[in-house]
PDB file of N, CA and C in Angstrom:
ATOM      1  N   UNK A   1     -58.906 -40.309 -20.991  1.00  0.00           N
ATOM      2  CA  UNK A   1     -59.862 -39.437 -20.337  1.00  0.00           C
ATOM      3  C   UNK A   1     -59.261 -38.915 -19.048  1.00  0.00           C
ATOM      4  N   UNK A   2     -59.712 -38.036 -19.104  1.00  0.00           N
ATOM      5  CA  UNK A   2     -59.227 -37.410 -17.563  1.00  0.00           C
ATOM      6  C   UNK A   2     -60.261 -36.292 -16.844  1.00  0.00           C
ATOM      7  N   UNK A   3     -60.540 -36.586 -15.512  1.00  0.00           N
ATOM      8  CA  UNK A   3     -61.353 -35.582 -14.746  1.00  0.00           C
ATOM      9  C   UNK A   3     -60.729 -34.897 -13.784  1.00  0.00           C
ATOM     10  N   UNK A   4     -60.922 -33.658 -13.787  1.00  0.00           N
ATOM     11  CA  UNK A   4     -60.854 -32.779 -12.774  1.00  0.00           C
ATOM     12  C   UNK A   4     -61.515 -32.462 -11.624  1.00  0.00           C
ATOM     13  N   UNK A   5     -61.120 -33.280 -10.283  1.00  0.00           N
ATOM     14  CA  UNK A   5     -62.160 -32.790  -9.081  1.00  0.00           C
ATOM     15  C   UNK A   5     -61.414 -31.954  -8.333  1.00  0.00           C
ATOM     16  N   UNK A   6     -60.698 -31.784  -8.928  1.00  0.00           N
ATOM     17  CA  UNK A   6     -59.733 -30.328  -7.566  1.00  0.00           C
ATOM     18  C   UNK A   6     -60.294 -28.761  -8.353  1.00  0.00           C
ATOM     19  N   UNK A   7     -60.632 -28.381  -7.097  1.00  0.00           N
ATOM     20  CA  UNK A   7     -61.031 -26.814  -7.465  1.00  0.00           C
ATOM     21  C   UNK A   7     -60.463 -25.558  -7.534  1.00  0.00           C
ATOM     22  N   UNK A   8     -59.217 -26.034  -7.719  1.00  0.00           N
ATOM     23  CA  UNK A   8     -57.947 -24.515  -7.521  1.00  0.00           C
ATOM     24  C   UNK A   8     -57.765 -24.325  -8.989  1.00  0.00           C
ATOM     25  N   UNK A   9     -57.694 -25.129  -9.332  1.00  0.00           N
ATOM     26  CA  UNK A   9     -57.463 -24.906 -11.588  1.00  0.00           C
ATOM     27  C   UNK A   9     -58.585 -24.578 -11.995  1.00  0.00           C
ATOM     28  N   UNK A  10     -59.667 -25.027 -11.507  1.00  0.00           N
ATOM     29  CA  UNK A  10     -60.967 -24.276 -12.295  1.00  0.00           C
ATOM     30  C   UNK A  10     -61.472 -23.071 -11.598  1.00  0.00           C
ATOM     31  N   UNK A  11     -61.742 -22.840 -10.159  1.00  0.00           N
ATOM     32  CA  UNK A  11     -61.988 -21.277 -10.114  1.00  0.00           C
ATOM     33  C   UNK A  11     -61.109 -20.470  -9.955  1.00  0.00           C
ATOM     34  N   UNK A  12     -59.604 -20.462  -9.976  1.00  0.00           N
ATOM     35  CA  UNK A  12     -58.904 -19.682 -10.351  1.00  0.00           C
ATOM     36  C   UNK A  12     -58.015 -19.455 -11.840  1.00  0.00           C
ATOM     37  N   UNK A  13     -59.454 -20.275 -12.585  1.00  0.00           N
ATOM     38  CA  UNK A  13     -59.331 -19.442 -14.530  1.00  0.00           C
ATOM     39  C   UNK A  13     -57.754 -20.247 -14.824  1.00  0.00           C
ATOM     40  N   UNK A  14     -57.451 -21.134 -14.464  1.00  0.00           N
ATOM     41  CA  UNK A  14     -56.180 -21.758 -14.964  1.00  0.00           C
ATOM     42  C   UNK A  14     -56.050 -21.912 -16.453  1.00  0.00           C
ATOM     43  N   UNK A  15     -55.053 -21.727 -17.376  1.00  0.00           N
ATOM     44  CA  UNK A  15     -54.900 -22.070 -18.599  1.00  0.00           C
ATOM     45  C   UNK A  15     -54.327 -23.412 -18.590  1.00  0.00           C
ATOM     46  N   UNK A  16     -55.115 -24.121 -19.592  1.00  0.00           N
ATOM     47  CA  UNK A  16     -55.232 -25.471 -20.051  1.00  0.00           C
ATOM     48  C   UNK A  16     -54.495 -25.482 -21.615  1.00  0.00           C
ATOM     49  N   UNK A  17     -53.572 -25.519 -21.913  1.00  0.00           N
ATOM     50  CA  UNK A  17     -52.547 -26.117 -23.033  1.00  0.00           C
ATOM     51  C   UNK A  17     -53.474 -27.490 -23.985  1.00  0.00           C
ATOM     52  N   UNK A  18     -53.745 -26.939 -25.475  1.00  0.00           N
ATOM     53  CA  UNK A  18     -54.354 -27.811 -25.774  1.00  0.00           C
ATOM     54  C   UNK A  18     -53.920 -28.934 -26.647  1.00  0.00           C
ATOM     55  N   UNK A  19     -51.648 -28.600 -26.982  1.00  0.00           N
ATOM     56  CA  UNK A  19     -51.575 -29.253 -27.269  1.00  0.00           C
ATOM     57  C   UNK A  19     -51.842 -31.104 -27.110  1.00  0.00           C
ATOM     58  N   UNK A  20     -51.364 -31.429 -25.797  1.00  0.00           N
ATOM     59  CA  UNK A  20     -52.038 -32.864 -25.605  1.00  0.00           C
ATOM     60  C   UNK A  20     -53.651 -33.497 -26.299  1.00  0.00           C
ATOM     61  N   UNK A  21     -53.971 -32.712 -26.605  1.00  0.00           N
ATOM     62  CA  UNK A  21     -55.380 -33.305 -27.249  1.00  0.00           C
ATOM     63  C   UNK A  21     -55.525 -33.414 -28.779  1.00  0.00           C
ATOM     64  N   UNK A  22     -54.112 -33.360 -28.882  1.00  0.00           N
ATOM     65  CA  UNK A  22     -54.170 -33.703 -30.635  1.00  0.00           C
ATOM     66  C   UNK A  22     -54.334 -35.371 -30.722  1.00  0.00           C
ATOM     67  N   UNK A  23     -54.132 -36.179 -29.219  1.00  0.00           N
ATOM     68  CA  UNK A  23     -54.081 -37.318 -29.576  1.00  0.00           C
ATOM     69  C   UNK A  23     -55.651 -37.690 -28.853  1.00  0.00           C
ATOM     70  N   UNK A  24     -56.590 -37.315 -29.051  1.00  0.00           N
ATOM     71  CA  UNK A  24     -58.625 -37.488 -28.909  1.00  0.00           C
ATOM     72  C   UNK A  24     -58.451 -37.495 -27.289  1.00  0.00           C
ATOM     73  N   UNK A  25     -57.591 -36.913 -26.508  1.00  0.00           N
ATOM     74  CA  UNK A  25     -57.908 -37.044 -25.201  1.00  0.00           C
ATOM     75  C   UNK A  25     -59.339 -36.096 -25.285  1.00  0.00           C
ATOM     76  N   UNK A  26     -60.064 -36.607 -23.717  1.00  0.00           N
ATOM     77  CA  UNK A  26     -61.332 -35.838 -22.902  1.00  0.00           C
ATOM     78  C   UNK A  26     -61.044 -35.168 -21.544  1.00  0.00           C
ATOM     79  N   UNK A  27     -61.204 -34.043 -21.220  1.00  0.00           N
ATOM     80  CA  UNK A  27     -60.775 -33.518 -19.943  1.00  0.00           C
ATOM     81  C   UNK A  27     -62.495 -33.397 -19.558  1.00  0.00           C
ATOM     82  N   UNK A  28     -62.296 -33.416 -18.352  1.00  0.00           N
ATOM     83  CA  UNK A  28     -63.812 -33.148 -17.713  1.00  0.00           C
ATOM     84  C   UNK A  28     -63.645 -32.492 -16.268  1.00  0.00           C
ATOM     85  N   UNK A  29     -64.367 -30.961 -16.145  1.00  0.00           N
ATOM     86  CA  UNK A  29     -64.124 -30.685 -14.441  1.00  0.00           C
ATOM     87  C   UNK A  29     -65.565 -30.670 -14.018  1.00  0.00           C
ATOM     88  N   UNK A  30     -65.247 -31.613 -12.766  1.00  0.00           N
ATOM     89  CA  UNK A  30     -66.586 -31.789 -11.871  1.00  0.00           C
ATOM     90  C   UNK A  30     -66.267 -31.139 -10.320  1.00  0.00           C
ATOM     91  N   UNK A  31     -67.442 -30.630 -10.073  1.00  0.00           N
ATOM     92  CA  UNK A  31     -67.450 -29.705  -8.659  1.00  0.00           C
ATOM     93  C   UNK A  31     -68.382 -31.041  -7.956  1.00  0.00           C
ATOM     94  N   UNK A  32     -67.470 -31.415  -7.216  1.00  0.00           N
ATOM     95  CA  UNK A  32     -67.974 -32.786  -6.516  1.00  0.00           C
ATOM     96  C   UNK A  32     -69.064 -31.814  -5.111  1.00  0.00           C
ATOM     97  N   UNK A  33     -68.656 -30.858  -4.531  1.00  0.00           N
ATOM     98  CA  UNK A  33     -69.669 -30.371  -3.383  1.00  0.00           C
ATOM     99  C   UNK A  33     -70.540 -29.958  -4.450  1.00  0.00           C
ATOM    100  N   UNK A  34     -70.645 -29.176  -5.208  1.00  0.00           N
ATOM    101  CA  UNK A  34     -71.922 -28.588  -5.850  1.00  0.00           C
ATOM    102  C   UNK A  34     -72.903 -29.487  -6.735  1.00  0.00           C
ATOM    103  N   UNK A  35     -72.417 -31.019  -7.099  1.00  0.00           N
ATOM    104  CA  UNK A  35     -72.725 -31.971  -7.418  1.00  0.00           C
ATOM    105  C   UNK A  35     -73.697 -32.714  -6.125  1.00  0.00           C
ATOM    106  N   UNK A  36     -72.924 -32.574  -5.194  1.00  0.00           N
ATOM    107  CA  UNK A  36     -73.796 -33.543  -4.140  1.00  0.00           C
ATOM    108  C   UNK A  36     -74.668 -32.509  -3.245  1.00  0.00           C
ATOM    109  N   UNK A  37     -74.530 -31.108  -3.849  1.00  0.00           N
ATOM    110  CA  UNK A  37     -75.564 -30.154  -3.198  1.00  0.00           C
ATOM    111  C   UNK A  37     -76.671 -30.150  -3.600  1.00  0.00           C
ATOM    112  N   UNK A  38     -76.851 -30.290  -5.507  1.00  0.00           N
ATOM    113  CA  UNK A  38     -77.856 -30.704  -6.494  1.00  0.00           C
ATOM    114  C   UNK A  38     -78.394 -31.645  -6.228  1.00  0.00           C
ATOM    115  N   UNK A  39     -77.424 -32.958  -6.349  1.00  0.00           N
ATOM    116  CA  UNK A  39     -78.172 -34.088  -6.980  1.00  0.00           C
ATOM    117  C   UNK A  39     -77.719 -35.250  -5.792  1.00  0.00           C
ATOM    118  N   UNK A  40     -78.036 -35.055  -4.759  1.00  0.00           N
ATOM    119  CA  UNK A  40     -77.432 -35.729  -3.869  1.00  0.00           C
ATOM    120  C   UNK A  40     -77.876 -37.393  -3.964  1.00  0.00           C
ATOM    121  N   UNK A  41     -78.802 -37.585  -4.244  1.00  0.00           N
ATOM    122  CA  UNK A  41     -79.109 -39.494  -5.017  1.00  0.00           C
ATOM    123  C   UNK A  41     -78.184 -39.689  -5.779  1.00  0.00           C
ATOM    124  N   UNK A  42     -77.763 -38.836  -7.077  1.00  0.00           N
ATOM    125  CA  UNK A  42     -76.770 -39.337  -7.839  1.00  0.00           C
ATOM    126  C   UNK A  42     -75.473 -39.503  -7.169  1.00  0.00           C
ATOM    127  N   UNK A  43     -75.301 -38.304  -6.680  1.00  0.00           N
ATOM    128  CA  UNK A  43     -73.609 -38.598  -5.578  1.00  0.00           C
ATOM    129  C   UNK A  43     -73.499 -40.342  -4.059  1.00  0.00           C
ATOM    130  N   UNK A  44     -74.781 -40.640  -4.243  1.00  0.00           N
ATOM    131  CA  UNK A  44     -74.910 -41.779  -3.399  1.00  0.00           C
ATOM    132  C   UNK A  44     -74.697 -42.751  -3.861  1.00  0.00           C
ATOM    133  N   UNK A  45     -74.987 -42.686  -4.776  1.00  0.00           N
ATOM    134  CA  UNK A  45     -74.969 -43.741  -6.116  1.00  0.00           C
ATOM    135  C   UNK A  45     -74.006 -43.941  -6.241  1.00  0.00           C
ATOM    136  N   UNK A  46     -73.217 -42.650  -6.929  1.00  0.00           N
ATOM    137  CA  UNK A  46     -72.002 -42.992  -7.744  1.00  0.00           C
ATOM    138  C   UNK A  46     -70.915 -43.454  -6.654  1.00  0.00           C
ATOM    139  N   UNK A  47     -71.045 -43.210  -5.175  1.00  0.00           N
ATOM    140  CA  UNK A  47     -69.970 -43.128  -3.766  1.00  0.00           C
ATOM    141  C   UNK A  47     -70.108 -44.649  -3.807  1.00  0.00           C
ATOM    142  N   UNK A  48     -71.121 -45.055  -3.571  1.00  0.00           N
ATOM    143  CA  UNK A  48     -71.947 -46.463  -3.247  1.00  0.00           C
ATOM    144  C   UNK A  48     -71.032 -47.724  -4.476  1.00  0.00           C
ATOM    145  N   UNK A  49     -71.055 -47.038  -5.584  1.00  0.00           N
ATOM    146  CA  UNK A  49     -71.134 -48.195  -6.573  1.00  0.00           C
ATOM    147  C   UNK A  49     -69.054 -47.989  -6.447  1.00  0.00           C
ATOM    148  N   UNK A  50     -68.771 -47.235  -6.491  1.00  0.00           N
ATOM    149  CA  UNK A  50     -66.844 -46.618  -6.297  1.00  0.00           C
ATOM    150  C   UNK A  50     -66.831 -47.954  -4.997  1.00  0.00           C
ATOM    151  N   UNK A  51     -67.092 -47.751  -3.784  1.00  0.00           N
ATOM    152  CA  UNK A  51     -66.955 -47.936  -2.376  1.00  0.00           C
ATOM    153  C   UNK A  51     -67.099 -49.914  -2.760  1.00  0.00           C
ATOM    154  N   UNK A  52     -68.650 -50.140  -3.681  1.00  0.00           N
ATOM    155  CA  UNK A  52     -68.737 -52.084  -3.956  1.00  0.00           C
ATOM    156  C   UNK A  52     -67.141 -52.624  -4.630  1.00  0.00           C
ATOM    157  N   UNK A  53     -67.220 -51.313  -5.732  1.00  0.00           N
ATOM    158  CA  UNK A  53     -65.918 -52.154  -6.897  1.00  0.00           C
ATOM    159  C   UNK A  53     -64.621 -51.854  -6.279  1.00  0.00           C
ATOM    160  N   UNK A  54     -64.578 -50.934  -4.851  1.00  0.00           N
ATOM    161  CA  UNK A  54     -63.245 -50.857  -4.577  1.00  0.00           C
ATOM    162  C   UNK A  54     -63.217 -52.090  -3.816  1.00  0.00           C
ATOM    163  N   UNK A  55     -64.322 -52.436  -2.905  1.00  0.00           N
ATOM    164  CA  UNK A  55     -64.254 -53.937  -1.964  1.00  0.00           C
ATOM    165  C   UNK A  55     -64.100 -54.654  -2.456  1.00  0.00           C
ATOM    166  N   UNK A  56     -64.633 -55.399  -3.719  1.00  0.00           N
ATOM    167  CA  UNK A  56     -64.873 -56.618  -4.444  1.00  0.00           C
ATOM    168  C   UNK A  56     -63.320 -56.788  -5.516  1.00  0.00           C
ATOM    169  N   UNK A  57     -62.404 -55.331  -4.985  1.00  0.00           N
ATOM    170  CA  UNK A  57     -61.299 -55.834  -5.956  1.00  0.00           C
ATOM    171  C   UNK A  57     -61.242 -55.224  -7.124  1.00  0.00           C
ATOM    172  N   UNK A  58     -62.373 -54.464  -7.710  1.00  0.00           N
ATOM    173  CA  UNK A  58     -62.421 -54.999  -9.785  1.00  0.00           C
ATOM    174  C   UNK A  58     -61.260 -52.916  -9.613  1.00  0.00           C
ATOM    175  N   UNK A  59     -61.811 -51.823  -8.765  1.00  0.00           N
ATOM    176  CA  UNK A  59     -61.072 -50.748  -8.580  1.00  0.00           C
ATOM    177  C   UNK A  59     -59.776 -50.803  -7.625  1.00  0.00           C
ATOM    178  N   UNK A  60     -58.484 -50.440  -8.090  1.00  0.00           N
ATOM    179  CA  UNK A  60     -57.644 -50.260  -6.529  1.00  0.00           C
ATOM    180  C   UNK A  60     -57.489 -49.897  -5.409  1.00  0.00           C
ATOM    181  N   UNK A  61     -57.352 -50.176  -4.589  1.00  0.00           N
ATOM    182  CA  UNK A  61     -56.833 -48.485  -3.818  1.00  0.00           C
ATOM    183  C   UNK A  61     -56.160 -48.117  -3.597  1.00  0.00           C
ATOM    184  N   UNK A  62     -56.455 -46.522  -3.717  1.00  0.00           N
ATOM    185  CA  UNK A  62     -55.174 -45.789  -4.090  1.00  0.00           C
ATOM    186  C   UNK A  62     -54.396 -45.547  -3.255  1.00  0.00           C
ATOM    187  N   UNK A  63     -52.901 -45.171  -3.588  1.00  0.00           N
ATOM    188  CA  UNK A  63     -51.349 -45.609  -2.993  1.00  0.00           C
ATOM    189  C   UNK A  63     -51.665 -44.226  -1.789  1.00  0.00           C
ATOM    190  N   UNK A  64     -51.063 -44.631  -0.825  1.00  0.00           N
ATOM    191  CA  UNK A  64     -50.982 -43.621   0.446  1.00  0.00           C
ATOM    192  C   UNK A  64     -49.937 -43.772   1.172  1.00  0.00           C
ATOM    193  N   UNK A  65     -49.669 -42.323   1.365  1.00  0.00           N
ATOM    194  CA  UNK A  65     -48.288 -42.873   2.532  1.00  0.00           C
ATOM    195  C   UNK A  65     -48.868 -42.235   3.645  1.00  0.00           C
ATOM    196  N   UNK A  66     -48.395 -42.715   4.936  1.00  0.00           N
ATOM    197  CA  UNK A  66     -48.824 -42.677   6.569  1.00  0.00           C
ATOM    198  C   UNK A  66     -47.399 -41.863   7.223  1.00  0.00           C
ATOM    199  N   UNK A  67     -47.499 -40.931   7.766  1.00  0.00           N
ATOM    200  CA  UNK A  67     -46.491 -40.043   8.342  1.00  0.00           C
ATOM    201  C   UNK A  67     -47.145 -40.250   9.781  1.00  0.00           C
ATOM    202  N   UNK A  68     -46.056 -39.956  11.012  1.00  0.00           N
ATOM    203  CA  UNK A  68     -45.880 -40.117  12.102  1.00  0.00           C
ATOM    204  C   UNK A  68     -47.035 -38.233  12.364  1.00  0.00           C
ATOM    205  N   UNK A  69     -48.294 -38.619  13.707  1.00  0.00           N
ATOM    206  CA  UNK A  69     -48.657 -37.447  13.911  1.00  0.00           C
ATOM    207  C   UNK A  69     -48.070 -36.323  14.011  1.00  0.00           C
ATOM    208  N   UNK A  70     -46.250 -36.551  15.053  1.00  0.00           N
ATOM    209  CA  UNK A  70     -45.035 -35.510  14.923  1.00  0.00           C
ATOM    210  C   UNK A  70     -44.527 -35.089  13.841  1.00  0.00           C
ATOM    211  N   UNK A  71     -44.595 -35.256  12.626  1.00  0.00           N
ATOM    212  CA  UNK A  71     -44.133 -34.675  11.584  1.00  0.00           C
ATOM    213  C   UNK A  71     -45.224 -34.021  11.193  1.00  0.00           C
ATOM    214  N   UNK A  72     -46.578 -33.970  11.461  1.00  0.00           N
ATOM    215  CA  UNK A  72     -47.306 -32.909  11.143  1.00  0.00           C
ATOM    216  C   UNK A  72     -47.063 -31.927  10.994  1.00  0.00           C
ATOM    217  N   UNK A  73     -47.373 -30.821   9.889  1.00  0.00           N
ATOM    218  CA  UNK A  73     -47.079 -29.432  10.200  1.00  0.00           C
ATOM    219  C   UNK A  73     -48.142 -28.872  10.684  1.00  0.00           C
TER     220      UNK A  73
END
């Protein structure tokens, strides 16, 4: 499965290649602001329950690298 929350491939009409889905993959694009503009309980929810399973261990967190403020561009 795979989701899409970045918004540059979906409102700028990106073509999606469908070979990879000969093997039952799921693509899914979600507009995370227009999601929590709607349904903002559900986006609390879903932040809330991400935020328990990332503390408690059972989700990772994800890999980051830390650059010096001077190398900012």
């Amino acid at each position: 499965r795979f989701v899409e929350i970045g918004k540059r491939d979906i409102y700028g009409d990106t073509k999606l290649g469908l070979y990879p889905f000969r093997q039952n993959l799921s693509f899914y694009g979600v507009d995370l602001g227009l999601m929590a503009a709607n349904q903002p309980a559900a986006v609390r929810e879903l932040l809330a329950t991400v935020y328990r399973l990332t503390a408690e261990g059972v989700l990772p967190m994800p890999e980051s690298t830390h650059y010096p403020l001077a190398e900012a561009a």
